[in-house]
Protein backbone atom coordinates (compact mmCIF):
# COMPACT_ATOMS: atom_id res chain seq x y z
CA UNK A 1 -122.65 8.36 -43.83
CA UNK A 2 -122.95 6.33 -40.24
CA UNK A 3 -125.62 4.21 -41.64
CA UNK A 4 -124.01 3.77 -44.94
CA UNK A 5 -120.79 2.70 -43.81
CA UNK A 6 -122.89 0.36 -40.56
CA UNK A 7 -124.34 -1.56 -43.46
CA UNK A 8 -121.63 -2.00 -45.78
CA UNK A 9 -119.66 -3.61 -42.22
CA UNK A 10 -123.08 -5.33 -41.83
CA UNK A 11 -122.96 -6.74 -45.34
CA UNK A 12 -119.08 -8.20 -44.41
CA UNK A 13 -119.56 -9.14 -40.87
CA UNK A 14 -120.34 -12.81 -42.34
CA UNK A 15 -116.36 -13.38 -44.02
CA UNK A 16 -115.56 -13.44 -39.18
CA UNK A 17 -118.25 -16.62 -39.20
CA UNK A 18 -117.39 -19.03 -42.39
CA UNK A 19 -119.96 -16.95 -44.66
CA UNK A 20 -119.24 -17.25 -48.56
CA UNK A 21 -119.90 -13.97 -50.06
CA UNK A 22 -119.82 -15.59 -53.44
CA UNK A 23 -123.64 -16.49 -52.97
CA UNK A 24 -124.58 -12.68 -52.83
CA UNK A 25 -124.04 -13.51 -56.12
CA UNK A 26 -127.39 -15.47 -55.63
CA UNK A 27 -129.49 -11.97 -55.31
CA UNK A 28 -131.51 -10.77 -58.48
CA UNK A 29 -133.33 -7.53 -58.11
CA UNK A 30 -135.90 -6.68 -59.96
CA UNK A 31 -136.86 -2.96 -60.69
CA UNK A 32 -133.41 -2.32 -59.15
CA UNK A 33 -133.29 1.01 -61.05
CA UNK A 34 -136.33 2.40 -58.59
CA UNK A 35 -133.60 2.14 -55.87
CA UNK A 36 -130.89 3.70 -57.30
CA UNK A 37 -133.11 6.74 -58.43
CA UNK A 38 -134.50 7.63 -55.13
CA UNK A 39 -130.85 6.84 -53.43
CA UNK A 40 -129.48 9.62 -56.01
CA UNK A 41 -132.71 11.99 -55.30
CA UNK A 42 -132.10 12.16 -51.76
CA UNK A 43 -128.19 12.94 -52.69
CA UNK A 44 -129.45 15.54 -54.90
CA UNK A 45 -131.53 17.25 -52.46
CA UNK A 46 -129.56 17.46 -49.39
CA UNK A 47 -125.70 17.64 -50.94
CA UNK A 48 -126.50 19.55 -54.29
CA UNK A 49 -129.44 22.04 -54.12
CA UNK A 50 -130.10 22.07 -50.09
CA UNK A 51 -130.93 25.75 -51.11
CA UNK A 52 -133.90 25.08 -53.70
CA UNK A 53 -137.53 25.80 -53.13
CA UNK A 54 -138.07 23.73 -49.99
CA UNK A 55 -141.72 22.71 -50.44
CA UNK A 56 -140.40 21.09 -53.69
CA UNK A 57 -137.20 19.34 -51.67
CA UNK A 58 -139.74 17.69 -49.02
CA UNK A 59 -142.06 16.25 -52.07
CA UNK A 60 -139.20 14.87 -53.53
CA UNK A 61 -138.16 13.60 -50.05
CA UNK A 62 -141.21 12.08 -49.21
CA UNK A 63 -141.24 10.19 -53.01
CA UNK A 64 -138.00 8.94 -52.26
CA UNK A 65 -139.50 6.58 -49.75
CA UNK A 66 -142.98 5.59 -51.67
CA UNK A 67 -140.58 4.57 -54.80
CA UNK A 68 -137.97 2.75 -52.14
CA UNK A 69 -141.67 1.32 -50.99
CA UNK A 70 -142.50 0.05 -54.59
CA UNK A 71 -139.03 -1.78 -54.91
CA UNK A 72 -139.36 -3.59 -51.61
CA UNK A 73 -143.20 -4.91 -53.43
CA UNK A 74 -141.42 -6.51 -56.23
CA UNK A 75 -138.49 -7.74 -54.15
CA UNK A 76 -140.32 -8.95 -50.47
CA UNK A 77 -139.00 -12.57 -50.86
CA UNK A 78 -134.93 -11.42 -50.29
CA UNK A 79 -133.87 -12.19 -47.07
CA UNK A 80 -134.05 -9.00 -45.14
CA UNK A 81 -135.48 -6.82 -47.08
CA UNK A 82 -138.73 -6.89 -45.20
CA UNK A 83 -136.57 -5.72 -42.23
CA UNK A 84 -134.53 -3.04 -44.00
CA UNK A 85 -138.10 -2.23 -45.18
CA UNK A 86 -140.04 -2.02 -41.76
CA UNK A 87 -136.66 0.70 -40.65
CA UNK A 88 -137.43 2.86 -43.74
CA UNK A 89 -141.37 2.84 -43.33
CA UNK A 90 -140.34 4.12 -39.65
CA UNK A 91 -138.41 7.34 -41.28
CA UNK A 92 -140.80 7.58 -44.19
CA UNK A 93 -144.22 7.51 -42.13
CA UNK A 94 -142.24 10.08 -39.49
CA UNK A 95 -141.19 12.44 -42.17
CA UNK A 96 -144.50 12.85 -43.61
CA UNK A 97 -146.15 13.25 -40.21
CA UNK A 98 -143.48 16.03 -39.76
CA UNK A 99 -143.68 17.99 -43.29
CA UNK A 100 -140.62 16.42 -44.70
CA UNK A 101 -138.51 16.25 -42.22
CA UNK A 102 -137.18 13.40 -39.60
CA UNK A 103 -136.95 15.02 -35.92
CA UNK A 104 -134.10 14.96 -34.43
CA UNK A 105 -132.83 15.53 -30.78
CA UNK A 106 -130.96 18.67 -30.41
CA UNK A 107 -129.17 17.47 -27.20
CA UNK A 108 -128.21 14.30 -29.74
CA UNK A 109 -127.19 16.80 -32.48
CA UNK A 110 -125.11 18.77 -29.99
CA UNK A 111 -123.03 15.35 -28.95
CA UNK A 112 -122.61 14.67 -32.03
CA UNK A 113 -121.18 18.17 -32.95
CA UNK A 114 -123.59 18.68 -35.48
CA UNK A 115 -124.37 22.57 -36.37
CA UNK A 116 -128.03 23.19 -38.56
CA UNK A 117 -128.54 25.94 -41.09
CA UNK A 118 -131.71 27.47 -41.20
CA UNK A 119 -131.68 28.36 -44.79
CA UNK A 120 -131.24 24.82 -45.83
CA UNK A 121 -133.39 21.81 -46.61
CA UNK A 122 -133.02 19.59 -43.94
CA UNK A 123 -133.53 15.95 -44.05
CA UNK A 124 -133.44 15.24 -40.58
CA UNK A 125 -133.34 18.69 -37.38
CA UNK A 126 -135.16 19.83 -34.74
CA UNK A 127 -138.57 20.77 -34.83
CA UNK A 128 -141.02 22.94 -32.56
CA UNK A 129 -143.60 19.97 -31.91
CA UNK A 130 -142.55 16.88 -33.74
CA UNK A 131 -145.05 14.10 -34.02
CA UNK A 132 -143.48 10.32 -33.67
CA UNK A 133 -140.65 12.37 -32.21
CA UNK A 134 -139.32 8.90 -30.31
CA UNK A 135 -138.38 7.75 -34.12
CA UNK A 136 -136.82 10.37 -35.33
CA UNK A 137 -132.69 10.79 -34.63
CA UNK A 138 -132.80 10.50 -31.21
CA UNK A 139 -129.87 7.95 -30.87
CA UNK A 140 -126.10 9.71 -31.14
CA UNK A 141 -122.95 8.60 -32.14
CA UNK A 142 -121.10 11.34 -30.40
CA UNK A 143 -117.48 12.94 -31.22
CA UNK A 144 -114.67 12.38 -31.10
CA UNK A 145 -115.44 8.92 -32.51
CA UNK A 146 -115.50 9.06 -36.49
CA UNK A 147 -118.64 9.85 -38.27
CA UNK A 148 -120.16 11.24 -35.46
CA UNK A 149 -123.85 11.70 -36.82
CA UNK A 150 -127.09 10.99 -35.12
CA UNK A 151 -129.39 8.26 -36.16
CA UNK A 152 -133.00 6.53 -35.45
CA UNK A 153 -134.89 4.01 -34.59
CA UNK A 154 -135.59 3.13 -38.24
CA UNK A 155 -131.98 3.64 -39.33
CA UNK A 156 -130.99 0.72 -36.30
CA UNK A 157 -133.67 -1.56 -38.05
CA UNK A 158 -132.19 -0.91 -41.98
CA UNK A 159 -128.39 -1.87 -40.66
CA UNK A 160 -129.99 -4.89 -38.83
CA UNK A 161 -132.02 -6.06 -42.04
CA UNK A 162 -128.65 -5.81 -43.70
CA UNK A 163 -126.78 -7.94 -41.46
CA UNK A 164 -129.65 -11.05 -41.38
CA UNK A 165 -129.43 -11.00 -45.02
CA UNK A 166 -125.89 -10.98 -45.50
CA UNK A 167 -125.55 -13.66 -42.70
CA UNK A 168 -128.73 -15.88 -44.36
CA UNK A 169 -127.87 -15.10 -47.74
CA UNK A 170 -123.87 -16.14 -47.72
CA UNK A 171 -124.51 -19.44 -44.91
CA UNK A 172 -122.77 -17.88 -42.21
CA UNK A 173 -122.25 -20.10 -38.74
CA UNK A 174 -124.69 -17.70 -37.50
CA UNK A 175 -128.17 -19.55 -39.58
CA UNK A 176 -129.40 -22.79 -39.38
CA UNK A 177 -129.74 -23.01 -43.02
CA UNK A 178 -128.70 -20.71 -45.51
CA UNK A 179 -131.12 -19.08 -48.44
CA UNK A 180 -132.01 -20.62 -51.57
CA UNK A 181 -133.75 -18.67 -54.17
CA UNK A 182 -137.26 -20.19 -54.96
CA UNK A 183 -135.32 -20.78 -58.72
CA UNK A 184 -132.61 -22.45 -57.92
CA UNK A 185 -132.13 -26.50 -56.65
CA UNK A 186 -131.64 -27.01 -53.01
CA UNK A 187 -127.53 -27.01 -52.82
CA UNK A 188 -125.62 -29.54 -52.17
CA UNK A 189 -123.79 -30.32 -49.56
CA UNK A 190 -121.45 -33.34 -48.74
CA UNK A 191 -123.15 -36.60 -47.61
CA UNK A 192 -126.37 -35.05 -48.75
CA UNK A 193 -128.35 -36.69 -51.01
CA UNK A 194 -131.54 -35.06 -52.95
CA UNK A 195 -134.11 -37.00 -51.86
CA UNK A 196 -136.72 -34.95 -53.52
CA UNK A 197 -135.42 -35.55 -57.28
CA UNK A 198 -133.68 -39.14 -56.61
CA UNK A 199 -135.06 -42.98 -55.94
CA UNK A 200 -133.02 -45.70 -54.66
CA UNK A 201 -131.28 -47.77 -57.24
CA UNK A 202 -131.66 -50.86 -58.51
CA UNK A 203 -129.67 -53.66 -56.90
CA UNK A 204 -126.05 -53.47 -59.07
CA UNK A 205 -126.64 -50.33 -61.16
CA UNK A 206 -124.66 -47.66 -59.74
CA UNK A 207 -126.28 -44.34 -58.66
CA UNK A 208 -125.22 -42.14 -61.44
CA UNK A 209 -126.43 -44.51 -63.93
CA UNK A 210 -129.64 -44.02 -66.02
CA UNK A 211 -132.87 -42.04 -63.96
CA UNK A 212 -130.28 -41.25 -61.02
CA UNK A 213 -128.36 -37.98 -60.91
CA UNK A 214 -125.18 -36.60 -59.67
CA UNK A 215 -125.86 -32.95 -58.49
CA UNK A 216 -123.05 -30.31 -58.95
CA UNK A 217 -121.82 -28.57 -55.87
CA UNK A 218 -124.71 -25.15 -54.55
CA UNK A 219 -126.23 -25.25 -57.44
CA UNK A 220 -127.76 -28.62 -57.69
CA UNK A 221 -127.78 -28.97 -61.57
CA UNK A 222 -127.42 -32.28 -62.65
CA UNK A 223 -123.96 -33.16 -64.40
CA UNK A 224 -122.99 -35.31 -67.13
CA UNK A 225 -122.37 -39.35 -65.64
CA UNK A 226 -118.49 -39.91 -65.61
């Protein structure tokens, strides 16, 4: 739930610096259903049936992150995502090293008040020799503070991804330029002209008069000559 709700603040942060969250609109993901399903696996196995035949539970964990992987293929070009990518290959890669399971500090879990059960599938606890144990939860958000959890090294780079793409996506203060899809006209902006699509005109014929263009604000779509 600390990552989860770190994003989603992530994902905001750019309404403090000018951003317009209306261009999230902007974002089309493709195969966006491979997401979703391994999002709802991993809920499934650790909330719902922590209980269940745990060689089964750490197959399904570990296919959570190859489908995640397979979205990220089809989706690279999204500000970001190669970021929020490089944080989950951390967890996945250290997981499978570790038989399904991230390791986890148990002086972090201790600070953050965090009690294990040994009968249950565990997505992230302490383990007798951990390999890549410097990536697993190692970091702590301790109590009192709400949502005390612990988190990683990978976790850190998903929330980061998050907030570069919210801030490049939605033209925050904080970019020099804000994203474009590679579909979609270069946007305009006041006293801005498009020199890619438009040539000077003639002496006397004013610009939004035959072969020149007005372009409609963002979206760069020529509009009908008033």
């Amino acid at each position: 739930m600390l990552v989860l709700v770190a994003t989603v603040l992530a994902v905001l942060s750019p309404l403090l610096f000018g951003g317009h969250m209306s261009r999230l609109g902007y974002i089309k993901f493709r195969a966006w259903w491979l997401l979703l399903a391994a999002l709802l696996a991993q809920i499934v196995i650790i909330e719902v049936v922590p209980e269940s035949n745990r060689m089964l539970l750490e197959a399904v964990h570990l296919a959570t992150y190859a489908i995640a992987g397979v979205f990220v293929a089809v989706n690279w070009r999204i500000p970001g995502l190669l970021i929020i990518a490089l944080g989950g290959a951390c967890n996945g890669i250290t997981i499978a090293l570790n038989g399904g399971t991230l390791p986890a500090s148990r002086a972090a879990l201790k600070m953050a008040g965090i009690e294990l059960s040994p009968d249950e599938f565990l997505n992230s606890g302490v383990l007798p020799d951990p390999t890549l144990s410097w990536l697993g939860d190692i970091f702590v958000w301790p109590e009192p503070m709400p949502l005390a959890n612990v988190y990683s090294i990978g976790d850190m780079l998903i929330v980061i991804g998050a907030l570069y793409a919210a801030h490049k996506i939605s033209g925050s203060r904080l970019v020099k330029n804000a994203w474009v899809p590679r579909d979609m006209s270069v946007p305009w902006a006041p006293g801005t002209e498009s020199a890619a699509t438009e040539t000077p005109p003639a002496p006397g014929i004013p610009r939004h008069a035959a072969g020149h263009r007005r372009l409609t604000p963002l979206t760069g779509e020529p509009s009908k000559a008033g």
